[in-house]
PDB file of N, CA and C in Angstrom:
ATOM      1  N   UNK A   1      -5.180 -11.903 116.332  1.00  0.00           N
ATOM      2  CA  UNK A   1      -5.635 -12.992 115.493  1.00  0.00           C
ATOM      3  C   UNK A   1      -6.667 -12.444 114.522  1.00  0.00           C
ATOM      4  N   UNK A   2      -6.740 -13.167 112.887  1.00  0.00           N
ATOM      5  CA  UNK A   2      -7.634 -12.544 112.099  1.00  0.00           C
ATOM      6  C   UNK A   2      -9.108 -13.422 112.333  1.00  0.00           C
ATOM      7  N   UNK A   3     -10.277 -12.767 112.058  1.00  0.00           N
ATOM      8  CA  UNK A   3     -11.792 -13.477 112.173  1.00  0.00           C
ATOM      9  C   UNK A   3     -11.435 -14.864 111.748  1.00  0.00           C
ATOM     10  N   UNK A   4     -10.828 -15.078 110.381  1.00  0.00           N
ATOM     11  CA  UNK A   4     -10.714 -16.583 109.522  1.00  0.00           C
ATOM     12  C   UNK A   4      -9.912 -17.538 110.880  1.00  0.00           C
ATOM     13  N   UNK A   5      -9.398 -17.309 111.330  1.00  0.00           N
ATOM     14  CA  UNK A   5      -8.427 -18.292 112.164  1.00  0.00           C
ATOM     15  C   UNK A   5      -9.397 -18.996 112.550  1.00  0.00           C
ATOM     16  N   UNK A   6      -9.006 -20.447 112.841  1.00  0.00           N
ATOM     17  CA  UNK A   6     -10.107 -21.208 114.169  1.00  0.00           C
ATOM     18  C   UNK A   6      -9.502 -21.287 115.095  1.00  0.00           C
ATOM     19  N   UNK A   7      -9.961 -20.736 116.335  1.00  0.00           N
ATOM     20  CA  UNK A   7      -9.150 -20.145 117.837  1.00  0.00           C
ATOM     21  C   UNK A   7      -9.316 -22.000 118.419  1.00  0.00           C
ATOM     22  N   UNK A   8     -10.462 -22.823 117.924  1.00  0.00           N
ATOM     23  CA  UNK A   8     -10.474 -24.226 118.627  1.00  0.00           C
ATOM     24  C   UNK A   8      -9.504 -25.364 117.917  1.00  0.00           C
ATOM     25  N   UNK A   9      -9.231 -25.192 116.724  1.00  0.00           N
ATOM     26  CA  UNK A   9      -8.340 -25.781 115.952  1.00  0.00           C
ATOM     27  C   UNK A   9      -6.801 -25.415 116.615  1.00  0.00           C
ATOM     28  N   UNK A  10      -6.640 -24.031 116.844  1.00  0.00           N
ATOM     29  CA  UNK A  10      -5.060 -23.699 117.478  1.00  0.00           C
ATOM     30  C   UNK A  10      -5.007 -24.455 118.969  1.00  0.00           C
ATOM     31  N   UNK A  11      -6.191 -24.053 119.268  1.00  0.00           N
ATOM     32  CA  UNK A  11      -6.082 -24.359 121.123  1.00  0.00           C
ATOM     33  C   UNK A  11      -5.803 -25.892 120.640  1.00  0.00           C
ATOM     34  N   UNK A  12      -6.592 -27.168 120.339  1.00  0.00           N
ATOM     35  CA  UNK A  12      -6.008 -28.277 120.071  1.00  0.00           C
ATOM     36  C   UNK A  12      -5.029 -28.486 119.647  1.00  0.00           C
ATOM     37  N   UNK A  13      -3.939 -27.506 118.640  1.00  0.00           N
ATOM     38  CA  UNK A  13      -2.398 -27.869 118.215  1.00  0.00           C
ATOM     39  C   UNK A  13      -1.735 -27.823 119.357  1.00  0.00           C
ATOM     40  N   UNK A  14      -1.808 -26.620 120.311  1.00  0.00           N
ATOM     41  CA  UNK A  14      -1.185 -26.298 121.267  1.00  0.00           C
ATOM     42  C   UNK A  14      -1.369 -27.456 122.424  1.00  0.00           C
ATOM     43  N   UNK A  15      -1.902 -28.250 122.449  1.00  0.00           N
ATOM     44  CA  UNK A  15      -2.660 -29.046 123.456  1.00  0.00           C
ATOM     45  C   UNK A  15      -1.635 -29.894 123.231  1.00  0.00           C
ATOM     46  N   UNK A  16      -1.555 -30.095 121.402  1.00  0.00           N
ATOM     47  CA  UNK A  16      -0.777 -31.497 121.455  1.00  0.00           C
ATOM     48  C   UNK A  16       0.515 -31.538 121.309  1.00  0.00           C
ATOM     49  N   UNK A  17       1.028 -30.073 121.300  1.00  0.00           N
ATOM     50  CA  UNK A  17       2.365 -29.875 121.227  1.00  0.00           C
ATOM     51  C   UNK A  17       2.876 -30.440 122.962  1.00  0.00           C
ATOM     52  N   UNK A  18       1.985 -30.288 123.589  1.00  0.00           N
ATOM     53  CA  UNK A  18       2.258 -30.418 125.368  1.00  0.00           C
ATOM     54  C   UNK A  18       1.991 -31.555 125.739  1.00  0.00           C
ATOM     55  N   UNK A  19       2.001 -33.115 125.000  1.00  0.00           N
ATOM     56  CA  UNK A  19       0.874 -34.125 125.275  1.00  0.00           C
ATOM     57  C   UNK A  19       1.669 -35.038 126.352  1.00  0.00           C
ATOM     58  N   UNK A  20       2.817 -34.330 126.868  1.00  0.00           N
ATOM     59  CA  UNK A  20       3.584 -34.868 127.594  1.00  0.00           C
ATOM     60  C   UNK A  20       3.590 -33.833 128.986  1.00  0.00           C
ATOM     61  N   UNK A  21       2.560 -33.331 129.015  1.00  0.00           N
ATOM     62  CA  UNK A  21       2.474 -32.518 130.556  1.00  0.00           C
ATOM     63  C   UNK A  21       0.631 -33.063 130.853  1.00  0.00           C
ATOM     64  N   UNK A  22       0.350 -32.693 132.180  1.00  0.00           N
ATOM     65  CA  UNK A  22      -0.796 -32.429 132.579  1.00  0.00           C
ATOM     66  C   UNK A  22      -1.553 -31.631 131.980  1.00  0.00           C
ATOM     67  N   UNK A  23      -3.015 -32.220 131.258  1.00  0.00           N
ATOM     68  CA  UNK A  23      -3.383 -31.289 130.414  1.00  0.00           C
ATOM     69  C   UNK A  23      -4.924 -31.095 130.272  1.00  0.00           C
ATOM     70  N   UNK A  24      -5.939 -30.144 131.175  1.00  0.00           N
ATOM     71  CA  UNK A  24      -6.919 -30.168 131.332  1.00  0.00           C
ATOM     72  C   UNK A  24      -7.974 -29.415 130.067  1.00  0.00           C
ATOM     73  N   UNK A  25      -9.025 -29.979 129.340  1.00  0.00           N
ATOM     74  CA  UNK A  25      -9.650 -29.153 128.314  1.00  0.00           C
ATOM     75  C   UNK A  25     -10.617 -28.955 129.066  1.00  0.00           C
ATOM     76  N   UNK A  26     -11.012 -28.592 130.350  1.00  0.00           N
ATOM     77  CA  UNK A  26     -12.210 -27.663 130.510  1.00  0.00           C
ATOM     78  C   UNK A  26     -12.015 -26.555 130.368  1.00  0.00           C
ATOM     79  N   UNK A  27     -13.428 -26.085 129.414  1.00  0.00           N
ATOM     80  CA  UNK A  27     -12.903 -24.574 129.526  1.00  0.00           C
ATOM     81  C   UNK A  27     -11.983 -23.429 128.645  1.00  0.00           C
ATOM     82  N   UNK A  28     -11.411 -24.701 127.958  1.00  0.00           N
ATOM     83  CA  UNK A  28     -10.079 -24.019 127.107  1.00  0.00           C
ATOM     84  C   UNK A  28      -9.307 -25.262 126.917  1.00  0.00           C
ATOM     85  N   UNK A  29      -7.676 -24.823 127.302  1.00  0.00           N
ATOM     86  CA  UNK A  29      -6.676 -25.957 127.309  1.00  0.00           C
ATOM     87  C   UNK A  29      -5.832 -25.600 128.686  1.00  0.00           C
ATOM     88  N   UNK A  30      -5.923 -26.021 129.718  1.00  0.00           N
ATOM     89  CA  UNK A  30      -4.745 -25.774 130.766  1.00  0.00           C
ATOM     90  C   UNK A  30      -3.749 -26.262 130.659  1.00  0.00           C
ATOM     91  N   UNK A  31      -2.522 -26.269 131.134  1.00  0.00           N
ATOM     92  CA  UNK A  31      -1.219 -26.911 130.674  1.00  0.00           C
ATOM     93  C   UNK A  31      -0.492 -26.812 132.016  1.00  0.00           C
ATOM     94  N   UNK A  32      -0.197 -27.814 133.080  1.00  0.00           N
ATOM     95  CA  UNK A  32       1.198 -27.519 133.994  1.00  0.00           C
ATOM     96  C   UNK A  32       1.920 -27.976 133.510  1.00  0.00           C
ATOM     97  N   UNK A  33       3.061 -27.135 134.504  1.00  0.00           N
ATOM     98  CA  UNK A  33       4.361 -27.349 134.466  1.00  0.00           C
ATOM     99  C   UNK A  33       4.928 -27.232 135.733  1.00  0.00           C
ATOM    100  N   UNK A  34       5.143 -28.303 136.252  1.00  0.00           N
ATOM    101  CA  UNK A  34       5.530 -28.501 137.760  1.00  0.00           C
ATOM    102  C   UNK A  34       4.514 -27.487 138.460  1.00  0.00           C
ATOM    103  N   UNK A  35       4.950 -26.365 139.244  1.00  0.00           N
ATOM    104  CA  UNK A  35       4.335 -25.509 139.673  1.00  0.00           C
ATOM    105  C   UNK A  35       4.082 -24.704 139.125  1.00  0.00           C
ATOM    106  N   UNK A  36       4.174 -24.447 137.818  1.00  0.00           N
ATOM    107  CA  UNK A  36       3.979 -23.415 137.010  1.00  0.00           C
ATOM    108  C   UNK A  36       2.489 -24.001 135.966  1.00  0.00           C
ATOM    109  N   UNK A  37       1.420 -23.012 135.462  1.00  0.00           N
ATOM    110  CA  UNK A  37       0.570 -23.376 134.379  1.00  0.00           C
ATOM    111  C   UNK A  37       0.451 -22.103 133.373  1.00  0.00           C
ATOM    112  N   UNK A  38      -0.500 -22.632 132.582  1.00  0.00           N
ATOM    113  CA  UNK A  38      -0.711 -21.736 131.556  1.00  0.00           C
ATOM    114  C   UNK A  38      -2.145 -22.060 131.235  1.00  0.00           C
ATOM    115  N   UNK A  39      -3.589 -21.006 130.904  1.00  0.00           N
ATOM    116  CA  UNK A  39      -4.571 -21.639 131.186  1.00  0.00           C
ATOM    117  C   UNK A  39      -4.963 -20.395 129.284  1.00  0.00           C
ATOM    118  N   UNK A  40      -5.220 -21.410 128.339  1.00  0.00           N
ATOM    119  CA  UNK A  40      -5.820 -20.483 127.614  1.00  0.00           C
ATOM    120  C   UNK A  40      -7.183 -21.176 127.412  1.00  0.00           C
ATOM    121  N   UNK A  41      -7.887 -19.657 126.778  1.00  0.00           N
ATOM    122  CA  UNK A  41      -9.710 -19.965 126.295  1.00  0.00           C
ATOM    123  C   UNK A  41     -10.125 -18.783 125.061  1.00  0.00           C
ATOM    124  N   UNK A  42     -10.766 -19.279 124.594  1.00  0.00           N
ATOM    125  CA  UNK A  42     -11.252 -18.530 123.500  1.00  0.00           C
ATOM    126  C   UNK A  42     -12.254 -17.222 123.671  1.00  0.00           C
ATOM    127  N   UNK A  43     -12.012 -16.233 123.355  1.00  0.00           N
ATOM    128  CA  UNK A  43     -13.218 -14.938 123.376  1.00  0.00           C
ATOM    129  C   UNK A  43     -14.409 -15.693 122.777  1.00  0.00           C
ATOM    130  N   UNK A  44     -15.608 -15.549 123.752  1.00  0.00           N
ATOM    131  CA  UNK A  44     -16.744 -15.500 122.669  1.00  0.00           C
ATOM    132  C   UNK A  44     -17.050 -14.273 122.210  1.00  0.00           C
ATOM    133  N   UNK A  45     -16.616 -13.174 122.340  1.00  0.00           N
ATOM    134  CA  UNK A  45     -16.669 -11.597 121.816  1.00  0.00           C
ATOM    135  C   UNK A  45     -15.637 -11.089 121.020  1.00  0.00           C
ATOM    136  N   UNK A  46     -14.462 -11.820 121.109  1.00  0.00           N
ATOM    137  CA  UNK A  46     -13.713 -10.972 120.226  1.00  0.00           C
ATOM    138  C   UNK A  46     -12.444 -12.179 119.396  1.00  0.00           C
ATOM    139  N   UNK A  47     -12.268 -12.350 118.372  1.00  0.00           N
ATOM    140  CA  UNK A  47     -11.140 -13.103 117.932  1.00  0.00           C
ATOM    141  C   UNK A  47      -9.526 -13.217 118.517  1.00  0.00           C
ATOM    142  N   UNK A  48      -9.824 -13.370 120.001  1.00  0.00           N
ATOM    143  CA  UNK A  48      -8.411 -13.481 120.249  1.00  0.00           C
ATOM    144  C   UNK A  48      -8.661 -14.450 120.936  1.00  0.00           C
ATOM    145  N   UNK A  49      -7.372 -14.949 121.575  1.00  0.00           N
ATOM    146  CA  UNK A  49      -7.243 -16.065 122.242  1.00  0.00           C
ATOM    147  C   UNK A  49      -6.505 -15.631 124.271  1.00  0.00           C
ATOM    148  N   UNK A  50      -7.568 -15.956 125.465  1.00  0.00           N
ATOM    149  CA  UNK A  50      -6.941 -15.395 126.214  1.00  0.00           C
ATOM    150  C   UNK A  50      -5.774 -16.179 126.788  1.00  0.00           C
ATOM    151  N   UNK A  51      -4.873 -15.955 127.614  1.00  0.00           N
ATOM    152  CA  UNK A  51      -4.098 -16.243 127.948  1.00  0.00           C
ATOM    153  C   UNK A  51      -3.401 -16.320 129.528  1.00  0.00           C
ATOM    154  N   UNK A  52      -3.748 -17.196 130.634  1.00  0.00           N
ATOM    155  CA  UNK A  52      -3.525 -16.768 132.174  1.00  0.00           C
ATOM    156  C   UNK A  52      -2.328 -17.929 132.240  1.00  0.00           C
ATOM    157  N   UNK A  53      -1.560 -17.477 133.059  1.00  0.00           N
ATOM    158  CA  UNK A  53      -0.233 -17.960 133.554  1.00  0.00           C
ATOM    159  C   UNK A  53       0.035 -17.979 134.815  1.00  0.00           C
ATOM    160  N   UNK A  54       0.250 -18.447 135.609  1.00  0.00           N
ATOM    161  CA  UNK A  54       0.612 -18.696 137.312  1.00  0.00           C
ATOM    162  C   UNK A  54       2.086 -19.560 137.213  1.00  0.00           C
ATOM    163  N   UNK A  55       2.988 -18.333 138.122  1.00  0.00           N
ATOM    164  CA  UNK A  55       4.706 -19.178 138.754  1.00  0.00           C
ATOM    165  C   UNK A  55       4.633 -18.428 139.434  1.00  0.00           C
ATOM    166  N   UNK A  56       5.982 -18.902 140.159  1.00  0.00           N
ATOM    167  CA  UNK A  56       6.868 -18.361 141.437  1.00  0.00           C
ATOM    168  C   UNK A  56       6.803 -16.905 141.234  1.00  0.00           C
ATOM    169  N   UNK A  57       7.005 -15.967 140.364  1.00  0.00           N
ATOM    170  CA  UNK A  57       7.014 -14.876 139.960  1.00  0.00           C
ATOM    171  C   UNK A  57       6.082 -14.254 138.714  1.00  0.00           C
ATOM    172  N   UNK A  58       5.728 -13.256 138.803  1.00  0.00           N
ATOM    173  CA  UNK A  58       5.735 -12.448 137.500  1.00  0.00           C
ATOM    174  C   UNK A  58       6.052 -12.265 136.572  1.00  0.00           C
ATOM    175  N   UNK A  59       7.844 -12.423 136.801  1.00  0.00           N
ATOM    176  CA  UNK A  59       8.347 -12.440 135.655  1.00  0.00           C
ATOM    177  C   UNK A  59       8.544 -13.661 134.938  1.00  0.00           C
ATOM    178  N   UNK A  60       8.849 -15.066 135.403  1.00  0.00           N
ATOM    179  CA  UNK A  60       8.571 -15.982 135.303  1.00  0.00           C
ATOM    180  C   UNK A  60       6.927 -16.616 134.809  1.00  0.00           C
ATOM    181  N   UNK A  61       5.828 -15.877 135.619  1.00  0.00           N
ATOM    182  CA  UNK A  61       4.040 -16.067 134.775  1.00  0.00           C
ATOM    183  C   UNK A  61       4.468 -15.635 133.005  1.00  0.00           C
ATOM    184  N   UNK A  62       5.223 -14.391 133.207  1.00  0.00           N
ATOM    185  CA  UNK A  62       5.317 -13.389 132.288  1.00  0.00           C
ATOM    186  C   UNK A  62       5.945 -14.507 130.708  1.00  0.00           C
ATOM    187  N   UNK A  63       7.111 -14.966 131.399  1.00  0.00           N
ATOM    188  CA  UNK A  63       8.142 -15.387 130.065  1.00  0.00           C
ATOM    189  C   UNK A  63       7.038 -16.843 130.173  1.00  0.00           C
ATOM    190  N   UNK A  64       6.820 -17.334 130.324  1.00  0.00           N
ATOM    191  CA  UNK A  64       5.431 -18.662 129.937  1.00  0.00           C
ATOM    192  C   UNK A  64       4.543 -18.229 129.184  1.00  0.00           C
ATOM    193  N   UNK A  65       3.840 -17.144 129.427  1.00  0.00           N
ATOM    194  CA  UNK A  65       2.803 -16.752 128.814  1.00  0.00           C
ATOM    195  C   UNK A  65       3.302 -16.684 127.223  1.00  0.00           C
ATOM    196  N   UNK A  66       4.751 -15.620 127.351  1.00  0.00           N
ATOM    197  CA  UNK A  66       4.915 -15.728 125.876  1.00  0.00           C
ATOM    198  C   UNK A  66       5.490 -16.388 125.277  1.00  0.00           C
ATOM    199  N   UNK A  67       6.008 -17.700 125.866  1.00  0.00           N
ATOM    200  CA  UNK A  67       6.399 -18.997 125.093  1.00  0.00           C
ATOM    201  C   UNK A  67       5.470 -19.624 124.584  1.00  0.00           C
ATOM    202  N   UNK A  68       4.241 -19.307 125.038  1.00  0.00           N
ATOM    203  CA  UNK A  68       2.709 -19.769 124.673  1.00  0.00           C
ATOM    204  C   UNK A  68       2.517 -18.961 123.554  1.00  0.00           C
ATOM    205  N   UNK A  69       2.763 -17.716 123.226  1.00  0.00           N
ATOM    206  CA  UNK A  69       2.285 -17.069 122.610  1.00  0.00           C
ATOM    207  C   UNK A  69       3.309 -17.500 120.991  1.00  0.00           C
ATOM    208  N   UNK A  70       4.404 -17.311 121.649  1.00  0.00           N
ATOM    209  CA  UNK A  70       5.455 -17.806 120.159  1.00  0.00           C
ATOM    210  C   UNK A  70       4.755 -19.140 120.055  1.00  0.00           C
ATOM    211  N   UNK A  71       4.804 -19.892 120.606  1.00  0.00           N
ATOM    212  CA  UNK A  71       3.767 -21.571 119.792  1.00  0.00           C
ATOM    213  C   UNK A  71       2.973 -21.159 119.347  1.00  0.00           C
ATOM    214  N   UNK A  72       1.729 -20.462 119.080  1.00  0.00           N
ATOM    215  CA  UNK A  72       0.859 -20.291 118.695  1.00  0.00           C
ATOM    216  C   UNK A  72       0.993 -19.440 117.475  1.00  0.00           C
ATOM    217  N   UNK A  73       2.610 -17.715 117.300  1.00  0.00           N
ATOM    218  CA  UNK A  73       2.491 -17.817 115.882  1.00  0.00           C
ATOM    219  C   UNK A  73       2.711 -18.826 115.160  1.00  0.00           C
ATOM    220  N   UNK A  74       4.087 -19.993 115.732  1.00  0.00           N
ATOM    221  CA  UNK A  74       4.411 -20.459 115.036  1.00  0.00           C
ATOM    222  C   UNK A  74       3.620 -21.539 114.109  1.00  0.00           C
ATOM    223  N   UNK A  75       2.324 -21.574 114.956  1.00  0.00           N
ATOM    224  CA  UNK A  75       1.741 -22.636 114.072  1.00  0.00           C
ATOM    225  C   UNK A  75       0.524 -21.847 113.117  1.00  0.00           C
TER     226      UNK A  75
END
């Protein structure tokens, strides 16, 4: 992500792209999905945006995380 971005402006698009799941803003934006979540928060050190994921698997945390991540170029 570049310095200009607002990392709190994205985290709210992303929030409302999901406004039809469980959706906690402490902290960041959490997001479930049945048993599956996605928990992002903003660096206060560096311009990125972090990104934690919990499923059944790894590879499954894995492909969430970057469905999170494609929403976020896309917007």
């Amino acid at each position: 992500m570049s310095p200009e971005m607002d990392v709190d402006v994205i985290l709210e698009q992303v929030a409302e792209k999901y406004t039809g799941q469980p959706i906690n803003k402490i902290d960041g934006v959490k997001i479930e999905f049945g048993k599956e979540w996605v928990h992002l928060r903003k660096s206060n050190t560096e311009p990125i945006i972090r990104i934690y994921s919990e499923s059944e698997s790894e590879n499954k945390a894995n492909e969430l995380a970057h469905r999170i991540m494609d929403d976020i170029r896309e917007l």
